[in-house]
C-alpha atoms as a PDB file:
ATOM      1  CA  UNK A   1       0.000   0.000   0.000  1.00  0.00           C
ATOM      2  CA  UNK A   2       1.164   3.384  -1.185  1.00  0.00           C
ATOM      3  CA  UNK A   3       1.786   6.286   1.576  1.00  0.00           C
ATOM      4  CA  UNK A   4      -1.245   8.372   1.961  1.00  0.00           C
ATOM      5  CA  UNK A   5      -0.886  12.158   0.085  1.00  0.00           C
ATOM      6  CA  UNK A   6      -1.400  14.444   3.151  1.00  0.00           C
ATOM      7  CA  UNK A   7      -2.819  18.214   1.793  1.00  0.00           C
ATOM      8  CA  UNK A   8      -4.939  21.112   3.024  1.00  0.00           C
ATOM      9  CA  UNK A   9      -8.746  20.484   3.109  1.00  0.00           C
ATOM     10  CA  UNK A  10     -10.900  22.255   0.524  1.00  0.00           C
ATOM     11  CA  UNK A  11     -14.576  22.754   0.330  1.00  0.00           C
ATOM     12  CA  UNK A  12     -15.398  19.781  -1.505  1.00  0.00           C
ATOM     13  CA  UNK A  13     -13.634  17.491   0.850  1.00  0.00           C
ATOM     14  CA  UNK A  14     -16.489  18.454   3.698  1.00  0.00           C
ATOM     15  CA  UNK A  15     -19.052  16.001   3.330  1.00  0.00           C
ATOM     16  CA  UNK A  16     -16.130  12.855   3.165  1.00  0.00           C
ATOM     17  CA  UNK A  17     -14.531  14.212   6.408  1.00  0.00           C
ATOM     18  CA  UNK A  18     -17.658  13.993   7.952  1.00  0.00           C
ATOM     19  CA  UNK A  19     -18.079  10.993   7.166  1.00  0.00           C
ATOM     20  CA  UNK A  20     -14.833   9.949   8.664  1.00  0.00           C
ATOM     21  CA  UNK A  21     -15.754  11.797  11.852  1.00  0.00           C
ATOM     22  CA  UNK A  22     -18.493  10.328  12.353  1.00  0.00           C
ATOM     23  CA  UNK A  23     -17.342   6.784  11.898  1.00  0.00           C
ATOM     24  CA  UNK A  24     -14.301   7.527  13.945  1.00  0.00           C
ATOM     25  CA  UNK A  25     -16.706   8.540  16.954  1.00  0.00           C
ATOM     26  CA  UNK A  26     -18.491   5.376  16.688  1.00  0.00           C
ATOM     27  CA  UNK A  27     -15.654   3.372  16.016  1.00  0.00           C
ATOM     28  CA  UNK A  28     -13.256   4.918  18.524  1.00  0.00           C
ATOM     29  CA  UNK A  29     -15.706   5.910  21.069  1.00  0.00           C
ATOM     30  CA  UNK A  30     -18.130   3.046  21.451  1.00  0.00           C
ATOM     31  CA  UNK A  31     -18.526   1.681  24.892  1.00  0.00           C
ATOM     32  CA  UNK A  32     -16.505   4.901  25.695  1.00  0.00           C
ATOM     33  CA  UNK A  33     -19.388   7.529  25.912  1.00  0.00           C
ATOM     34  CA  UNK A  34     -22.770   6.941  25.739  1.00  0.00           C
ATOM     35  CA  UNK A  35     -24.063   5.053  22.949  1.00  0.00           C
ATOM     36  CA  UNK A  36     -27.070   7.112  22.225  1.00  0.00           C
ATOM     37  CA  UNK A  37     -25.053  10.279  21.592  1.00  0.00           C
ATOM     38  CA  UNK A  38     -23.157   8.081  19.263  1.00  0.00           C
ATOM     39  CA  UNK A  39     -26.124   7.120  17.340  1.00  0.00           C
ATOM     40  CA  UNK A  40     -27.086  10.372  17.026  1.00  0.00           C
ATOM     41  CA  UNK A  41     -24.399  11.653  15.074  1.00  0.00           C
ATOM     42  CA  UNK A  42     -25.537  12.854  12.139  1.00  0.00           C
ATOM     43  CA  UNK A  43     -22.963  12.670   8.802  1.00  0.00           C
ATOM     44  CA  UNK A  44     -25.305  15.320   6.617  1.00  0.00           C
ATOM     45  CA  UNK A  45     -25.477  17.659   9.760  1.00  0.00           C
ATOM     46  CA  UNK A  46     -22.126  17.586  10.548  1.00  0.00           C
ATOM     47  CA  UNK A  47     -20.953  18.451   6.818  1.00  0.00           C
ATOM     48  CA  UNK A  48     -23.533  21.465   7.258  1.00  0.00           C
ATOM     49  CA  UNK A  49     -21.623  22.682   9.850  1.00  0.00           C
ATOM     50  CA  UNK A  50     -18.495  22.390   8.654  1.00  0.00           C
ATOM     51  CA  UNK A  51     -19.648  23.910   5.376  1.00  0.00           C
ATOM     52  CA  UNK A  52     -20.394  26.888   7.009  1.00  0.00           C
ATOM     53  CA  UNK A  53     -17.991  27.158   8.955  1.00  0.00           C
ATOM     54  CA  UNK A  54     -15.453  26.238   6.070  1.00  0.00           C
ATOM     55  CA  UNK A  55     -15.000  30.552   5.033  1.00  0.00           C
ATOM     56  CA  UNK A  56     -14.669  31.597   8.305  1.00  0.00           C
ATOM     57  CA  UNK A  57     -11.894  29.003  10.130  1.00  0.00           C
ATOM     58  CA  UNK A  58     -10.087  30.782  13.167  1.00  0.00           C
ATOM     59  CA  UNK A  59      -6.928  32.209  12.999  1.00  0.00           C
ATOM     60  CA  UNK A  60      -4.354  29.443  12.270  1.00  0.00           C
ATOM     61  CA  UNK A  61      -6.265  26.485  11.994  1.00  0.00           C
ATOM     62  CA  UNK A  62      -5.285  24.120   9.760  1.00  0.00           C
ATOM     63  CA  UNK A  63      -7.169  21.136   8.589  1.00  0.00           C
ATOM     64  CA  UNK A  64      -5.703  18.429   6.229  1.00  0.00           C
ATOM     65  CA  UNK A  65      -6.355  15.476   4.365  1.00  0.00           C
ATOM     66  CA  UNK A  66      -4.681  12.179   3.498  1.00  0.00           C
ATOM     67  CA  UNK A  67      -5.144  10.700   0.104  1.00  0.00           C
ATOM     68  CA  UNK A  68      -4.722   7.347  -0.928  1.00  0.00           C
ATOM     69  CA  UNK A  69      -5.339   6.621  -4.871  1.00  0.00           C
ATOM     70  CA  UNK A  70      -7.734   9.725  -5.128  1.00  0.00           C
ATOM     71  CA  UNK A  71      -9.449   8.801  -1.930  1.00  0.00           C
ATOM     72  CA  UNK A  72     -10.152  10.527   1.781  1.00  0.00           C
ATOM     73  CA  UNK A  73      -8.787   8.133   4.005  1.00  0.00           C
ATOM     74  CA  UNK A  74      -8.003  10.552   7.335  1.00  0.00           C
ATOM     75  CA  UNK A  75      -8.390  14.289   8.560  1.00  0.00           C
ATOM     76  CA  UNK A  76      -6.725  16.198  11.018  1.00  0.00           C
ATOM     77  CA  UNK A  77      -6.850  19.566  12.996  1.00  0.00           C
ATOM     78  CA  UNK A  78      -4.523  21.540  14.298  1.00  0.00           C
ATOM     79  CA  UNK A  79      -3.959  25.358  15.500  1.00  0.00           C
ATOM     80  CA  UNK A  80      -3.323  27.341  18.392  1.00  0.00           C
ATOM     81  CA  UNK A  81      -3.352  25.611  21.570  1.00  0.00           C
ATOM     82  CA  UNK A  82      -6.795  26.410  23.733  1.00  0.00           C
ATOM     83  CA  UNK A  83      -5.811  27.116  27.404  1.00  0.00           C
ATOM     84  CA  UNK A  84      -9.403  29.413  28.060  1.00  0.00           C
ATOM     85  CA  UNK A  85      -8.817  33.030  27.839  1.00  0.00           C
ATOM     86  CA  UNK A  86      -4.556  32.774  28.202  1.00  0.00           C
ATOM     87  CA  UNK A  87      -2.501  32.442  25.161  1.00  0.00           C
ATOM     88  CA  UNK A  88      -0.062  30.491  24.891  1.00  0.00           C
ATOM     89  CA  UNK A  89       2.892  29.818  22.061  1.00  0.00           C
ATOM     90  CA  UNK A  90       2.097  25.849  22.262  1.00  0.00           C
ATOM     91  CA  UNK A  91      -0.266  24.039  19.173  1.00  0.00           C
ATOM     92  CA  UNK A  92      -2.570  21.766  19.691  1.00  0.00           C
ATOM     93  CA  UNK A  93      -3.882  18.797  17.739  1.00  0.00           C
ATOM     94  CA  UNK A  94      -7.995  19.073  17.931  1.00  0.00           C
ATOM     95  CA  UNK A  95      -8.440  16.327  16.164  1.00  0.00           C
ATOM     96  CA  UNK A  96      -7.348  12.992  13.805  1.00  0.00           C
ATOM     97  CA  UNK A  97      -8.993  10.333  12.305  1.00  0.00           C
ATOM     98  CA  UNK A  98      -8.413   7.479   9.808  1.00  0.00           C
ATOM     99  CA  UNK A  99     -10.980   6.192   7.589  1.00  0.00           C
ATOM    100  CA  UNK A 100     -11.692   2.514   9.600  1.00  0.00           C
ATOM    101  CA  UNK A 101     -10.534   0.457   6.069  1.00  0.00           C
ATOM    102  CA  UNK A 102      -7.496   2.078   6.449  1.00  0.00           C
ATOM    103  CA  UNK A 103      -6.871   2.209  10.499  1.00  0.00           C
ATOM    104  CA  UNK A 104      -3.267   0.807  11.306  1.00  0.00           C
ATOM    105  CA  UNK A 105      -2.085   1.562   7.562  1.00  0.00           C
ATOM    106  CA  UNK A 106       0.161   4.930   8.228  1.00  0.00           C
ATOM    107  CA  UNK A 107      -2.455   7.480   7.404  1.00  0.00           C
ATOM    108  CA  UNK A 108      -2.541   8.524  11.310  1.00  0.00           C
ATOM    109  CA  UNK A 109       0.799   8.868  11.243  1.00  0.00           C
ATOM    110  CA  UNK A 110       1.317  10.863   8.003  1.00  0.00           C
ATOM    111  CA  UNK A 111      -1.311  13.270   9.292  1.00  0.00           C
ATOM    112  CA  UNK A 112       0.222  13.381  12.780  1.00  0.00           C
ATOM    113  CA  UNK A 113       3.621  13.489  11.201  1.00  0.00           C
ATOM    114  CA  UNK A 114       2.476  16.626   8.726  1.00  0.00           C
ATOM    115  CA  UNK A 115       0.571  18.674  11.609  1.00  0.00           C
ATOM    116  CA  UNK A 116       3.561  18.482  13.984  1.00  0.00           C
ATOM    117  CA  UNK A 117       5.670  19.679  11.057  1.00  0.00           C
ATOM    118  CA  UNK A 118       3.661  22.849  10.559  1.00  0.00           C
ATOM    119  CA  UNK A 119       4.044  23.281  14.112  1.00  0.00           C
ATOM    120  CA  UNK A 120       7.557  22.905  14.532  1.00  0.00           C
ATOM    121  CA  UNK A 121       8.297  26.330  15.306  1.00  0.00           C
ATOM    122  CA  UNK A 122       6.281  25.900  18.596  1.00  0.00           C
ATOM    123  CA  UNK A 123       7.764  24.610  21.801  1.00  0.00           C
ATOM    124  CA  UNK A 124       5.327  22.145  21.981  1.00  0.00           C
ATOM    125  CA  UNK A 125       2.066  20.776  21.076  1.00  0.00           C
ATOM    126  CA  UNK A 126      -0.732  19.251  22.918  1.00  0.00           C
ATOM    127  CA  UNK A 127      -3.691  17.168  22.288  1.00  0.00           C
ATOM    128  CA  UNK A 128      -6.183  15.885  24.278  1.00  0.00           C
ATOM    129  CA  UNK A 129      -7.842  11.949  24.761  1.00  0.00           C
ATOM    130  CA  UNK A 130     -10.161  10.477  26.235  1.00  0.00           C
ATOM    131  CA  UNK A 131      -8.829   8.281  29.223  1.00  0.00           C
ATOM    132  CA  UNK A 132      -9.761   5.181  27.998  1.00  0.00           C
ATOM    133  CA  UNK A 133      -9.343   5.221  24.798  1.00  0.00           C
ATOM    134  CA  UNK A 134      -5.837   3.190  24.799  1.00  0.00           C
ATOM    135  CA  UNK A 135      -5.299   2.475  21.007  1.00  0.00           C
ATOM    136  CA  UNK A 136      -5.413   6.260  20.467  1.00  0.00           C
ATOM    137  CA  UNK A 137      -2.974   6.574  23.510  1.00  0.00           C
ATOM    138  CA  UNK A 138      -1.097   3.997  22.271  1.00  0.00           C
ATOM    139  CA  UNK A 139      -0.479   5.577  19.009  1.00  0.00           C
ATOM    140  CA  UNK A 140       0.422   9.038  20.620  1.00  0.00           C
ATOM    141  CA  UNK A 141       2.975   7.646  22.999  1.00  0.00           C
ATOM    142  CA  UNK A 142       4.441   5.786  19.645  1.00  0.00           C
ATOM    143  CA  UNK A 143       4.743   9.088  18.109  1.00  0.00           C
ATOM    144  CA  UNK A 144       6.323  10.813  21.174  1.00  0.00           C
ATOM    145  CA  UNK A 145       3.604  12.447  22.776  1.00  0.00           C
ATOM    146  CA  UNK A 146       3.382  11.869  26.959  1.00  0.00           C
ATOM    147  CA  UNK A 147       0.808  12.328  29.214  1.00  0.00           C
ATOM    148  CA  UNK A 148       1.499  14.955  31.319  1.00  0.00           C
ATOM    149  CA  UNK A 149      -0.870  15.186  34.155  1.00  0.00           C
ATOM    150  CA  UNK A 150      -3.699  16.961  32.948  1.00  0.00           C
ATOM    151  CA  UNK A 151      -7.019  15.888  33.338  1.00  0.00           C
ATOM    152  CA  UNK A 152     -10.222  17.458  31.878  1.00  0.00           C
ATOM    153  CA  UNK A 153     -13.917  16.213  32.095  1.00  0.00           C
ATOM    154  CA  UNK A 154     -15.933  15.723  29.510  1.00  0.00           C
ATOM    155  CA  UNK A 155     -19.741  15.807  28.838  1.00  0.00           C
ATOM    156  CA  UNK A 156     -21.407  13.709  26.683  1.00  0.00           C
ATOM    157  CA  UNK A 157     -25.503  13.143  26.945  1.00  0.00           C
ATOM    158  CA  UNK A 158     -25.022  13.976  30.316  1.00  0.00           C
ATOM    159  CA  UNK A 159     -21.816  11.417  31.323  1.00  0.00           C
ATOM    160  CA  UNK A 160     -18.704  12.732  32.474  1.00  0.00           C
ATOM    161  CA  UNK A 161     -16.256  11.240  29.930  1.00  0.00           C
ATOM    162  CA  UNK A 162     -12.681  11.545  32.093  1.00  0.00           C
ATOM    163  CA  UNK A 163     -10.203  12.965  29.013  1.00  0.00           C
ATOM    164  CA  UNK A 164      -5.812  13.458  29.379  1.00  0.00           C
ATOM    165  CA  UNK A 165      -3.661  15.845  28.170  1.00  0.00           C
ATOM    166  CA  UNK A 166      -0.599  14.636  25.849  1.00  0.00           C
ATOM    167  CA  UNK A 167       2.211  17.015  25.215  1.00  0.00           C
ATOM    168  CA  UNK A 168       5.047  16.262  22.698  1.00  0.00           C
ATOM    169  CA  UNK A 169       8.115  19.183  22.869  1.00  0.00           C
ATOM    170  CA  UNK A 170       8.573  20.384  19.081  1.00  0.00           C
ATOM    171  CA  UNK A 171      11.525  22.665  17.538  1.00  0.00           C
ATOM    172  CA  UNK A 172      12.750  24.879  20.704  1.00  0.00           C
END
């Protein structure tokens, strides 16, 4: 299998990342947060959203693609990190996911691999993963990410969902 093509995101790519949001929540998250939520995902509402939101993405945010033979396989997200109302010079990941046909074949890790490379004039970049979600921990701490401590609930349908913090030091 070829390496996956990792490039920015264009309009036309909305309604296939969706897609591959959506199955990576019920994939990844399943017996992780509450399964009605999870049905509830919606792929044509989602691509709304990000349709819309598509013109108007925040100050450095960057979202990419992987390609593999002139097909989606995996999207990522990545930008300035979020620490509430203080700025920081760290990046964050916000998100990545892999297309399930193609889960374990390097397209995590050439999106990973791309979005830390845009970043590497930051110290360091952050993402954040829910507790129990060990394959995706295991394929951070591959990469060189750590946990560092942090711990963060989250709500979903009205569970707390315990999530950590991973941190991986970049070009300084």
């Amino acid at each position: 299998m070829t390496d996956p093509r990792v490039r920015p995101m264009r309009f036309a790519d909305c309604d296939r990342v969706s897609q591959i949001r959506v199955r990576g929540w019920r994939s990844a998250y399943r017996g992780l947060v509450p399964q009605s939520y999870l049905d509830a995902l919606s792929v044509s509402a989602d691509a709304e959203r990000r349709r819309a939101r598509f013109p108007h993405t925040a100050d450095g945010v960057v979202n990419l693609v992987a390609e593999r033979a002139g097909e989606i396989v995996g999207w990522a997200a990545h930008g300035p990190y979020r620490a509430g109302e203080t700025p920081t010079d760290d990046a964050e990941l916000y998100a990545l996911y892999a297309d399930a046909a193609h889960l374990g074949s390097g397209v995590g890790r050439a999106l990973l691999q791309e979005s830390v490379r845009q970043r590497s004039s930051h110290p360091r970049m952050l993402l954040w993963v829910l507790k129990e979600n060990t394959r995706a921990r295991r394929f951070y701490e591959r990469a060189g990410f750590h946990a560092d401590g942090a711990e963060e609930p989250f709500e979903v349908d009205g569970v707390t969902v315990p999530e950590v913090r991973y941190v991986k030091r970049l070009g300084h």
